[in-house]
C-alpha atoms as a PDB file:
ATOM      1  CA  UNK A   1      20.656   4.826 -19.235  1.00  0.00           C
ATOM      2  CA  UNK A   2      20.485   6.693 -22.372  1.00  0.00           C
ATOM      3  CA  UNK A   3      21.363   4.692 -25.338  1.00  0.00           C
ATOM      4  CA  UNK A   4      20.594   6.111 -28.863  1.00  0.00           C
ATOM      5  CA  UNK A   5      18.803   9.273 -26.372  1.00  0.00           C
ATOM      6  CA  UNK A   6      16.648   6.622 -24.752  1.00  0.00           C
ATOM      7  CA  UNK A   7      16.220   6.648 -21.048  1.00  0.00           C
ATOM      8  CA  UNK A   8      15.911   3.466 -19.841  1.00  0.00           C
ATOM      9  CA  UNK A   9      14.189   2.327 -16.459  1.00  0.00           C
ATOM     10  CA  UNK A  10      13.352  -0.711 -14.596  1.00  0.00           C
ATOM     11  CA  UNK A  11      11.549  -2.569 -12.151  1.00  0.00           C
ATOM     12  CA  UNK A  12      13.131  -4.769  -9.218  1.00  0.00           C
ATOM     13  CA  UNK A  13      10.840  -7.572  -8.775  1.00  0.00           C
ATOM     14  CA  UNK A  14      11.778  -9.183  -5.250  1.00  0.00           C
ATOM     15  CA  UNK A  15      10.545 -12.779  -3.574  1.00  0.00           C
ATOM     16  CA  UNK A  16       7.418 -13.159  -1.974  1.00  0.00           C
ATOM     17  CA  UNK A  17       7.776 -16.304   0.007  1.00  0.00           C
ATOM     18  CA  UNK A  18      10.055 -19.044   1.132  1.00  0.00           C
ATOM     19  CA  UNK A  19      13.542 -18.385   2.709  1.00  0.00           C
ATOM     20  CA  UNK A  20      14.933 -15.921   0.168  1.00  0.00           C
ATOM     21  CA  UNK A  21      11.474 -13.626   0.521  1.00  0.00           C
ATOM     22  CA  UNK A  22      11.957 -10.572   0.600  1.00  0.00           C
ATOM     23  CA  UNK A  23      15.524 -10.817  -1.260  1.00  0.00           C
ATOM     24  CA  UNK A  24      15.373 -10.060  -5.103  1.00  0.00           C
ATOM     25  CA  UNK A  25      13.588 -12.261  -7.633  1.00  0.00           C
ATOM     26  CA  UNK A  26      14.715  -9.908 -11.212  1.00  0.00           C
ATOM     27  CA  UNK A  27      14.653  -7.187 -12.664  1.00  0.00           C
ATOM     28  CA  UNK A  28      12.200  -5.895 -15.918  1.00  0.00           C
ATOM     29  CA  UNK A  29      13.771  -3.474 -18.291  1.00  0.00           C
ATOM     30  CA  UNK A  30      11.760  -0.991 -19.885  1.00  0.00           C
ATOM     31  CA  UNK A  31      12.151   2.167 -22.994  1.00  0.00           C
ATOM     32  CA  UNK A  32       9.887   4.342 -21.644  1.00  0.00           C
ATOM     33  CA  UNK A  33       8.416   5.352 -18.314  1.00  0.00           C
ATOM     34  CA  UNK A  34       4.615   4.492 -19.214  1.00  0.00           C
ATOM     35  CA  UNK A  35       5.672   1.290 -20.118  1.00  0.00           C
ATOM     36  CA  UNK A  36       7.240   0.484 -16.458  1.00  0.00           C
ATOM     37  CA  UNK A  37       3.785   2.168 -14.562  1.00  0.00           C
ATOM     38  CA  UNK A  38       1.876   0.139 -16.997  1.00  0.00           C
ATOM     39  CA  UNK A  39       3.843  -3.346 -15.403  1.00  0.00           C
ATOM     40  CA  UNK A  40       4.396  -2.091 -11.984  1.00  0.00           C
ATOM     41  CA  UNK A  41       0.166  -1.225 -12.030  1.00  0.00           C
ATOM     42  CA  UNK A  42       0.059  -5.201 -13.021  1.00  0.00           C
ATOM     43  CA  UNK A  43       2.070  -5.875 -10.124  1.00  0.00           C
ATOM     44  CA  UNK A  44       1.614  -3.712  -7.434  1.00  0.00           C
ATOM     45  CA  UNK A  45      -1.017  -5.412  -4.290  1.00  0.00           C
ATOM     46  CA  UNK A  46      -1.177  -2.647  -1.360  1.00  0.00           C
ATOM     47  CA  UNK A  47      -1.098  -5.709   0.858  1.00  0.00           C
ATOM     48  CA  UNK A  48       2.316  -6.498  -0.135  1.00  0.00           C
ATOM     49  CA  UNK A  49       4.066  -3.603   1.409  1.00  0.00           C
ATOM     50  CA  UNK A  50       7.705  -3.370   1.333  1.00  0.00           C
ATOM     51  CA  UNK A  51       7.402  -6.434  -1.361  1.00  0.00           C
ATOM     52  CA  UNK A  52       6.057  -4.608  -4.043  1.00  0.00           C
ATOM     53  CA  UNK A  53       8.582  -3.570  -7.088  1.00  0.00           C
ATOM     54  CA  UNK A  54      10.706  -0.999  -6.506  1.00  0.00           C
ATOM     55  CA  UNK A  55      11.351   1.168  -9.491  1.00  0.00           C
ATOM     56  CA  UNK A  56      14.642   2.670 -11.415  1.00  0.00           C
ATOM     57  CA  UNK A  57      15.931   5.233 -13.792  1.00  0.00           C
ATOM     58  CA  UNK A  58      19.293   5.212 -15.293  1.00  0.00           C
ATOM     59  CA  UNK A  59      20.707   8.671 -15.076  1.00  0.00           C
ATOM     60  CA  UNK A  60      24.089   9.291 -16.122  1.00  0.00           C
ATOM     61  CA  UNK A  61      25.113   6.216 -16.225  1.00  0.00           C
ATOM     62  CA  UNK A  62      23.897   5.475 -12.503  1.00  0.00           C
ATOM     63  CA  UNK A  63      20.084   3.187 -11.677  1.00  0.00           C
ATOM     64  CA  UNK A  64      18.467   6.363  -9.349  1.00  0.00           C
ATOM     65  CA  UNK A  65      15.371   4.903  -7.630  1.00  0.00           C
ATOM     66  CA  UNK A  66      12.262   6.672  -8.365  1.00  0.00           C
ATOM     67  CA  UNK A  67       9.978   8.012  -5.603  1.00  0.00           C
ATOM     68  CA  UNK A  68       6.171   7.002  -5.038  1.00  0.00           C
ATOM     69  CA  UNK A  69       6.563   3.539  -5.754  1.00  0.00           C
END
């Protein structure tokens, strides 16, 4: 999303146990891309597979998911 000629993106964080796991936990807003990579490097664990955060950039008004993540 561009507001003020920002690009915003995000991160879906999503359950890792119980009944709901798998399903999604939240989402983390960032202003810049570095600033996602920085949080998704935090959360990413290559054991988690298809757990790990998926992440987003809003482009024209529409959350595109990003590839390689």
């Amino acid at each position: 999303m561009v507001l003020g000629g920002v690009t915003m993106y995000k991160l879906r964080i999503y359950k890792l146990s119980g009944i709901d796991k798998g399903n999604l936990d939240h989402e983390e807003f960032f202003n810049t891309k570095e600033q996602m990579d920085k949080r998704y490097d935090e959360l990413f664990k290559k054991d988690l597979y298809g757990l790990n955060p998926t992440a987003w950039e809003q482009i024209d008004n529409e959350w595109k998911r990003l590839e390689g993540y």
